[in-house]
Protein backbone atom coordinates (compact mmCIF):
# COMPACT_ATOMS: atom_id res chain seq x y z
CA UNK A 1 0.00 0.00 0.00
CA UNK A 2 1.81 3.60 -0.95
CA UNK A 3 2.56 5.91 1.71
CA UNK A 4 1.01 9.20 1.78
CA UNK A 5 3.40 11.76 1.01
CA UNK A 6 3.05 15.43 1.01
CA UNK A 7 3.57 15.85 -3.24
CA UNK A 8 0.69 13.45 -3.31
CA UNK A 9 -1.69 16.58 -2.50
CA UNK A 10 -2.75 17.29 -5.40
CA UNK A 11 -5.81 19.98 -4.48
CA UNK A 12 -7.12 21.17 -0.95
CA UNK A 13 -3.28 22.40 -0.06
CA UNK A 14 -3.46 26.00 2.08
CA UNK A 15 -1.29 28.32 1.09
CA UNK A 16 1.18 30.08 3.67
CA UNK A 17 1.20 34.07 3.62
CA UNK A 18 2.67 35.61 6.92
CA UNK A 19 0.50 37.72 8.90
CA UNK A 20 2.45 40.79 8.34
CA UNK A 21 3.01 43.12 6.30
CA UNK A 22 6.21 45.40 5.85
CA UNK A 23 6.56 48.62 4.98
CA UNK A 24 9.98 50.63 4.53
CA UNK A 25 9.02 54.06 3.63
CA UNK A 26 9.10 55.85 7.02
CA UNK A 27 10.43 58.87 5.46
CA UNK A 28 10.10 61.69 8.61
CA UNK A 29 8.73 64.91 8.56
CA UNK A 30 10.75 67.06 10.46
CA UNK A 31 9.56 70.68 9.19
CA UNK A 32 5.94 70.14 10.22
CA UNK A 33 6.95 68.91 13.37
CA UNK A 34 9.10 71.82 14.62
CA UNK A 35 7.31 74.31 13.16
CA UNK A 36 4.99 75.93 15.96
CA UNK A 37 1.07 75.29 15.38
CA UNK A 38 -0.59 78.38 14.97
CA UNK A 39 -3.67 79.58 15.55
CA UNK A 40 -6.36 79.06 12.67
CA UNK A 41 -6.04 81.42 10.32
CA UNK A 42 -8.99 84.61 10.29
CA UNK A 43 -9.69 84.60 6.52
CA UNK A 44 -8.30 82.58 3.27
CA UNK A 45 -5.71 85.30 2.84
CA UNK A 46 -4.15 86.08 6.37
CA UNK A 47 -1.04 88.47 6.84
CA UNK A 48 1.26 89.80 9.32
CA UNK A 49 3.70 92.66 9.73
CA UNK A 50 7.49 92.30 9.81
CA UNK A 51 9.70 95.39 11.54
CA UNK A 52 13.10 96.89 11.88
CA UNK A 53 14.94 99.16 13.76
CA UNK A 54 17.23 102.27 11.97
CA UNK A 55 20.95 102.46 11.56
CA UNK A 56 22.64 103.69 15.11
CA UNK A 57 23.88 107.32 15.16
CA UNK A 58 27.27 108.59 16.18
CA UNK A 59 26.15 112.04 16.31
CA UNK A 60 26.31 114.11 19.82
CA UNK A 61 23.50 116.98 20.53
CA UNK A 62 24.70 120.58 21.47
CA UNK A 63 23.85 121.56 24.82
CA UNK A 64 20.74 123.69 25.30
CA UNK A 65 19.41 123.34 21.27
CA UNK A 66 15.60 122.51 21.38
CA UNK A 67 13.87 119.16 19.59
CA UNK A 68 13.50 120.38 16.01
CA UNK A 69 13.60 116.95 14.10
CA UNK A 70 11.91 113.49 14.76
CA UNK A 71 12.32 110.34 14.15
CA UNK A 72 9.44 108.25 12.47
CA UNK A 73 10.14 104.32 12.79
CA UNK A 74 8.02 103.11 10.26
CA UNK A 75 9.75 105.35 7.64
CA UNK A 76 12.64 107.53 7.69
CA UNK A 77 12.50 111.38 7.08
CA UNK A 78 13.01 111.27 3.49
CA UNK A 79 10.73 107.93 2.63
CA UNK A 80 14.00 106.25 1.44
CA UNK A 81 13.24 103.52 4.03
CA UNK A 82 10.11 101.82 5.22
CA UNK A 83 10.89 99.77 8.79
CA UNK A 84 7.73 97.82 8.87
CA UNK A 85 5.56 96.23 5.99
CA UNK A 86 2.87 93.91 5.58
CA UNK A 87 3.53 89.98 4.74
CA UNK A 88 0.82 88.09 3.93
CA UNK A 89 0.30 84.07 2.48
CA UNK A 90 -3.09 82.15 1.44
CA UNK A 91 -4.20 79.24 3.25
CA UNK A 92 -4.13 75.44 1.03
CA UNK A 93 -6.81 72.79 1.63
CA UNK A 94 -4.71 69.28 1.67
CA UNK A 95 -7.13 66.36 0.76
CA UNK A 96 -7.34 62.41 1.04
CA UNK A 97 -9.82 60.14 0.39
CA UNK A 98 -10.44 56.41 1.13
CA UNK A 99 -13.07 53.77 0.41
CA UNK A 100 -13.13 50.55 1.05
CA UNK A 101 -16.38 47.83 -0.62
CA UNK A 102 -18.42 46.09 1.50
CA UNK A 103 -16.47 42.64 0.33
CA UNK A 104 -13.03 43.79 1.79
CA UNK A 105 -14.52 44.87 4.35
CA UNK A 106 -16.61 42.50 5.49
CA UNK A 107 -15.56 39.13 3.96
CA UNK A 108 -12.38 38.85 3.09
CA UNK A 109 -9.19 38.25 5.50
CA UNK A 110 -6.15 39.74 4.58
CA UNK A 111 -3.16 39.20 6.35
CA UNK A 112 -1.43 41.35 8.42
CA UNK A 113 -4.59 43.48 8.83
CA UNK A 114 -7.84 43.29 11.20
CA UNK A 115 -9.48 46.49 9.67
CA UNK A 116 -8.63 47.56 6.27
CA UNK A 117 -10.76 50.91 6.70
CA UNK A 118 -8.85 51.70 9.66
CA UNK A 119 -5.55 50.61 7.98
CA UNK A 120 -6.21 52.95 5.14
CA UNK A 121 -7.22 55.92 6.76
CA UNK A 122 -4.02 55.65 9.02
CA UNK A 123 -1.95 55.25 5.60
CA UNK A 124 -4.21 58.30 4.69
CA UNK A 125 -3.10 60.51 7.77
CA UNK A 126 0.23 59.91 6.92
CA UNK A 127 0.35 60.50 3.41
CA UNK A 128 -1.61 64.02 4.07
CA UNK A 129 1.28 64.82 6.51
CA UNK A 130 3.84 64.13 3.84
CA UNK A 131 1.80 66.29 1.46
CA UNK A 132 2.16 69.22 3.95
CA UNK A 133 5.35 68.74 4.67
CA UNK A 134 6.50 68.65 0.87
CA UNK A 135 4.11 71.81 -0.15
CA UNK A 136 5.03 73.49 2.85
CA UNK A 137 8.85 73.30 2.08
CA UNK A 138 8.39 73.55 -1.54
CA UNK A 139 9.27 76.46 -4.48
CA UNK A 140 5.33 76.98 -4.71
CA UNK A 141 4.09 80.39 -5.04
CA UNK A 142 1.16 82.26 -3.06
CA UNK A 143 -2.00 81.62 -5.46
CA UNK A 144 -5.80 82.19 -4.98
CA UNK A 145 -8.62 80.76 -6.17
CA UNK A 146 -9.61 82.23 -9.66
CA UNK A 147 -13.68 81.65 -8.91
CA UNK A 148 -13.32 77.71 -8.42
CA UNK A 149 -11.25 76.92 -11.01
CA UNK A 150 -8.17 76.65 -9.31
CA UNK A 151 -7.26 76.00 -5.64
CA UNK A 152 -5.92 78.05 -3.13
CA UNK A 153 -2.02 77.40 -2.77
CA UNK A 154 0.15 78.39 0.33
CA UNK A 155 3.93 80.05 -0.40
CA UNK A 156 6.29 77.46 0.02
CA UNK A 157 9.67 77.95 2.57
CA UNK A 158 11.89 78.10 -0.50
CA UNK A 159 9.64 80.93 -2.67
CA UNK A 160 9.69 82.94 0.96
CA UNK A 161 13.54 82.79 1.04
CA UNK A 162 14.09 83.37 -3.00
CA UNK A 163 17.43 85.91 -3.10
CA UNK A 164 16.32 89.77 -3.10
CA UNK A 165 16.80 91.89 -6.14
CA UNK A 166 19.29 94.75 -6.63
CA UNK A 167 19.57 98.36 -6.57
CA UNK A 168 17.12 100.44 -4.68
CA UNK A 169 13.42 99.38 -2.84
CA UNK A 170 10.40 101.87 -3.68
CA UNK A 171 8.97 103.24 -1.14
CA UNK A 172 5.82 102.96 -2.00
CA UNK A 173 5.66 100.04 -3.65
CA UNK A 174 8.27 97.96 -1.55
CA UNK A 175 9.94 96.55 -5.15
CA UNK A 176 13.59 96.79 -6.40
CA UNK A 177 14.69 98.40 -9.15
CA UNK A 178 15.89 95.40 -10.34
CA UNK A 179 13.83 92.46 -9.11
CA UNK A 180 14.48 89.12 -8.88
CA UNK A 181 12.54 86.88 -11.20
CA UNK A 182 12.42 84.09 -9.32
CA UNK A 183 10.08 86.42 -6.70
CA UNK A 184 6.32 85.64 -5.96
CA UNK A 185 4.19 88.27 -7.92
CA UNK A 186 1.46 87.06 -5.88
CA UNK A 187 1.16 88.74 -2.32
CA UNK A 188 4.99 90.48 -3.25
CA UNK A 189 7.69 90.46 -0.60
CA UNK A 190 8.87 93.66 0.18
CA UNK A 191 12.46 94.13 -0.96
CA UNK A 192 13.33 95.42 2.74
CA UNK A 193 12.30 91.92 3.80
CA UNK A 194 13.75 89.88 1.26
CA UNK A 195 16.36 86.89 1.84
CA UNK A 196 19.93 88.95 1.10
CA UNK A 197 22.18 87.27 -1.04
CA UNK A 198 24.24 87.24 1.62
CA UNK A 199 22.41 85.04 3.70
CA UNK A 200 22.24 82.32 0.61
CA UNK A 201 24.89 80.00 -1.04
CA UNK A 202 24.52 78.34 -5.00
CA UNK A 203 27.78 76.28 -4.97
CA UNK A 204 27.36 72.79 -5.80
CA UNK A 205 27.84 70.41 -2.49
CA UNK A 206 31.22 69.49 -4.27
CA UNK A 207 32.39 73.27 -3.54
CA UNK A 208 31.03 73.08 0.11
CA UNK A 209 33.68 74.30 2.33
CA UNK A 210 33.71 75.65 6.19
CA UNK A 211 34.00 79.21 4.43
CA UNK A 212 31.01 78.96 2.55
CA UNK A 213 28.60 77.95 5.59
CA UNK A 214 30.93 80.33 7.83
CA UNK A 215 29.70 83.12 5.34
CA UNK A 216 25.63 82.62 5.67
CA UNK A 217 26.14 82.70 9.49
CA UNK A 218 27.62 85.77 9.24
CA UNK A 219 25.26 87.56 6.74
CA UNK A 220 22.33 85.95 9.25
CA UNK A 221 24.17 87.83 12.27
CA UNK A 222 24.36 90.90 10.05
CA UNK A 223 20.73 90.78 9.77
CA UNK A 224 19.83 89.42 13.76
CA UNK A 225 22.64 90.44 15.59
CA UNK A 226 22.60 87.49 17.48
CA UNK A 227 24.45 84.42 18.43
CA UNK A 228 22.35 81.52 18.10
CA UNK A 229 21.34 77.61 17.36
CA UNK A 230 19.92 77.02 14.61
CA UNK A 231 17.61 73.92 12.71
CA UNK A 232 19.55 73.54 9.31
CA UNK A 233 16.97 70.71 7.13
CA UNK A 234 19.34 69.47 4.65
CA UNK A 235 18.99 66.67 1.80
CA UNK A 236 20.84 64.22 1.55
CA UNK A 237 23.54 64.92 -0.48
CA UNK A 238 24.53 68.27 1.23
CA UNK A 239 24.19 66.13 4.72
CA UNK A 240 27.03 64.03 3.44
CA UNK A 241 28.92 67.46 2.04
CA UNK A 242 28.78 68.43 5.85
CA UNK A 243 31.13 65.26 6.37
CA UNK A 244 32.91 65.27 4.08
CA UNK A 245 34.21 68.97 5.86
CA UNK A 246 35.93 67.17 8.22
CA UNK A 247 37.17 63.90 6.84
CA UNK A 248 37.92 65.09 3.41
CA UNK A 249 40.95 67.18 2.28
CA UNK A 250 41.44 67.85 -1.61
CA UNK A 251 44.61 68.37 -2.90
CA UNK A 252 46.33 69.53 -5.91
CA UNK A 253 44.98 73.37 -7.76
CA UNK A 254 44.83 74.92 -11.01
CA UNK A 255 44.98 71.67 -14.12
CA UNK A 256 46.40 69.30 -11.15
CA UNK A 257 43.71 65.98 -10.29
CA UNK A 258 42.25 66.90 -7.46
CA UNK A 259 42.45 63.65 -5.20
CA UNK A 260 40.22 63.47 -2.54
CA UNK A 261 42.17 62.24 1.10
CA UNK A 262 40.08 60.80 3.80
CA UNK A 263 41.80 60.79 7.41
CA UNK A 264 40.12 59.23 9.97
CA UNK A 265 41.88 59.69 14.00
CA UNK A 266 40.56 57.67 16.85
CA UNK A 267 41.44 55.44 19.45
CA UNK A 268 42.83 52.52 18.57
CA UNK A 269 40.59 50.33 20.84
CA UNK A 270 37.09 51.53 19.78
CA UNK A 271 35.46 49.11 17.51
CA UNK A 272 32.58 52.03 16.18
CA UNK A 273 33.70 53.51 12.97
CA UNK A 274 32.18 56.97 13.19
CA UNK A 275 31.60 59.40 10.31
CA UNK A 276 28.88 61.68 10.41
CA UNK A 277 28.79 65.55 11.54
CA UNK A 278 25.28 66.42 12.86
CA UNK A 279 26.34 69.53 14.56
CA UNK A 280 28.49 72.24 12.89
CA UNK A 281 29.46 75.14 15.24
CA UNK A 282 30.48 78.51 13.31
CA UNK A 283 31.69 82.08 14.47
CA UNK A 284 28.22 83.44 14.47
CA UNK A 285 25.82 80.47 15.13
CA UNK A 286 25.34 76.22 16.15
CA UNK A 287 23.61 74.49 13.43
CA UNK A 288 21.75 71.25 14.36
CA UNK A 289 21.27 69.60 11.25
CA UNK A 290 18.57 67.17 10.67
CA UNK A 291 18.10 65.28 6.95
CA UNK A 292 15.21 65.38 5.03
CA UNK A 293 13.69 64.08 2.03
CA UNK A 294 11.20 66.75 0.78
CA UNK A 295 13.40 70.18 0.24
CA UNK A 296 12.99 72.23 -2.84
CA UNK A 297 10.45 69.15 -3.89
CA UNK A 298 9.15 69.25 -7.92
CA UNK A 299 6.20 66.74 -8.05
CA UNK A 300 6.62 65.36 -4.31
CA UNK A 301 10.39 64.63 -4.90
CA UNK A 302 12.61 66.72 -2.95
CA UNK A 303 16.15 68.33 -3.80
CA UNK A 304 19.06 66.78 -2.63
CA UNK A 305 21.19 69.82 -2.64
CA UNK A 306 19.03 72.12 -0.80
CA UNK A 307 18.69 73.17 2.29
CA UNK A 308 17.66 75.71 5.12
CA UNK A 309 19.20 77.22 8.45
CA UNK A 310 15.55 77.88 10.56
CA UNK A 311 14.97 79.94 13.25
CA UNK A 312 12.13 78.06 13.87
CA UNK A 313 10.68 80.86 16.40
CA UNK A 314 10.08 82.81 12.73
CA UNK A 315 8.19 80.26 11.65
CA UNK A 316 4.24 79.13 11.96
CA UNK A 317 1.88 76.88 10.43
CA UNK A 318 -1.27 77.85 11.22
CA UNK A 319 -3.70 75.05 11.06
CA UNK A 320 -7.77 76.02 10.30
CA UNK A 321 -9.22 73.59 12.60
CA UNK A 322 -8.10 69.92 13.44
CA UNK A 323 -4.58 69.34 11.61
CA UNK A 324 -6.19 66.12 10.03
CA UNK A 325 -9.51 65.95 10.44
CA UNK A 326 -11.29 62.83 9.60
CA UNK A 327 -15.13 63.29 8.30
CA UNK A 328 -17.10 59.89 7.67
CA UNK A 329 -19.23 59.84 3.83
CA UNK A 330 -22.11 58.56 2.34
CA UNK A 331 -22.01 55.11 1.68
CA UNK A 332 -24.32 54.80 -1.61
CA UNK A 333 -23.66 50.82 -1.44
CA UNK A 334 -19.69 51.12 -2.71
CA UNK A 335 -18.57 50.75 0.88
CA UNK A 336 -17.53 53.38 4.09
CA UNK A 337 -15.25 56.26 3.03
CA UNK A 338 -13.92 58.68 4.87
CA UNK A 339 -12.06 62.22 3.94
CA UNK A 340 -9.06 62.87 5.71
CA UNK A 341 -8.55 66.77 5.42
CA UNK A 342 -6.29 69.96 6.69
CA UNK A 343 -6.32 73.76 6.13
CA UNK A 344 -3.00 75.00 6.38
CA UNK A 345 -1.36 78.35 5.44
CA UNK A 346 3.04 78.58 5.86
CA UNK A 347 3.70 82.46 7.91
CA UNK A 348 7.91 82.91 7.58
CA UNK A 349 7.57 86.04 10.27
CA UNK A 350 10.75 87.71 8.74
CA UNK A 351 12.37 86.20 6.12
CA UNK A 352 15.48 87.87 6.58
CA UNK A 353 16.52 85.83 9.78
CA UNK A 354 17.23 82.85 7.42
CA UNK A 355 19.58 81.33 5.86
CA UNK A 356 19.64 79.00 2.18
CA UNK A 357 21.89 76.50 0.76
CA UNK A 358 20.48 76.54 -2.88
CA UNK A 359 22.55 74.29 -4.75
CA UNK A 360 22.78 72.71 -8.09
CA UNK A 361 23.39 69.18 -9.01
């Protein structure tokens, strides 16, 4: 009589599929988690005024002369200078939706799941934080809506901190006399306000050096006056430039190959092989600097080149209501849905506190 064996199963066999299910993109957020949470915002357009304080004066006053001039500090005598002006942003609506048919919901097991509504509107949550995160730290310009046919849109970080122009600001209209095209016409920054150039870098991470970085800190502190720490988000590539700083010497100038040596000191019984700088410490400021994936983003994909020194106490998102808000639809017999929505607007309180690594590939 033949044995049983387990080949001889020809139908009826179960299939094994783990009761798990993996996923690797974890990619943080770490803008919209710094940033403070404002207050909800009082209108679709909401705006804010920025301020600063006049030159000091080395002039003495002759004893016993009466006043005969004042000083006006939100212009200056001759209307050359304007000390305080209006900023303003629009608000964005960011929008997910999920359904799920009676079927999956109700019949079928899947594994590594108990609720597949509940699974996708957690999936849904996270993918409308991503969305703010990459909008919010994106090149988008301030736009409103042109009678419902296209959506509100919040300035991104990187249109706030766009390089001023040149020459001289109007007074009256707050714009250089040569501007910068790669300004927001929308809601204008006034050129007293603008990101100086400065405060900015453009060399490719290749060219990174202390000097460079050395330099923004400096044309921050000529702007602030103050010593401070500093969030720097930075993509990837520029986080490995800030490495390479220390363990990375070029040598050789002018036609010469430039070879690239790596030296590496420490004590000869540790067994961790350390290189990574997460801190850089300057003349003029600490930068803590924190990686991140959605900088400078085109269609959801971020730069790796860019990146931003943050004061985040000059920074707000103000939220219109709960941050994700989860509303429950009609189920016309397709299955439960649910909305998962946020109003959000960016407010960059003075935009020349910060500081931009704008790099090219």
């Amino acid at each position: 009589m033949a044995n049983l064996t387990e080949p001889s199963f020809a139908s009826g066999k179960r299939e094994e599929l783990a009761d798990l299910i993996s996923l690797v993109d974890a990619k943080d957020t770490p803008f919209t988690s710094m940033a403070k949470k404002g207050s909800k915002p009082g209108n679709t357009l909401f705006r804010w005024q920025a301020d600063s304080l006049p030159l000091p004066k080395m002039t003495g006053t002759v004893d016993g002369t009466d006043v005969s001039t004042y000083d006006n500090y939100v212009k200056d005598a001759d209307a050359s200078k304007q000390y305080r002006a209006e900023l303003s942003n629009y608000i964005q609506i960011f929008r997910r939706a999920v359904r799920v048919s009676p079927l999956t919901q109700d019949i079928s097991t899947v594994a590594g799941v108990r609720d597949e509504l509940a699974n996708n509107v957690a999936k849904g949550i996270q993918a409308l934080k991503r969305d703010m995160e990459v909008t919010l730290c994106s090149n988008n310009g301030a736009q409103a809506d042109a009678g419902g046919s296209t959506p509100y849109l919040t300035r991104g970080l990187h249109k706030w901190l766009q390089a001023a122009g040149t020459g001289t600001v109007s007074f009256s209209t707050g714009a250089w006399s040569t501007p910068n095209a790669n300004q927001d016409a929308t809601l204008p920054i006034h050129g007293n306000f603008q990101t100086p150039a400065s405060n900015r870098s453009t060399v490719g991470t290749a060219a990174l050096t202390e000097t460079v970085v050395q330099d923004i800190l400096t044309g921050i502190y000529s702007q602030t006056g103050q010593y401070k720490d500093y969030d720097a988000l930075v993509g990837t590539a520029l986080k490995r430039a800030f490495t390479n700083l220390v363990f990375t010497t070029a040598q050789g100038s002018g036609t010469a190959p430039m070879t690239a040596i790596r030296t590496l000191n420490r004590e000869t019984d540790s067994s961790s092989y350390i290189s990574s700088v997460d801190v850089f410490e300057g003349d003029f400021g600490k930068l803590r600097l924190h990686p991140s994936h959605y900088l400078k983003a085109t269609s959801g994909v971020g730069s790796t080149f860019a990146g931003y020194i943050i004061p985040f106490d000059q920074v707000e998102v103000r939220y219109g209501g709960n941050v994700a808000g989860v509303t429950k639809l009609t189920n016309n017999g397709g299955g439960e849905a649910r909305m998962i929505e946020a109003v959000a607007g960016l407010c960059v309180y003075n935009p020349l506190a910060f500081g931009v690594f704008d790099f090219t590939a």
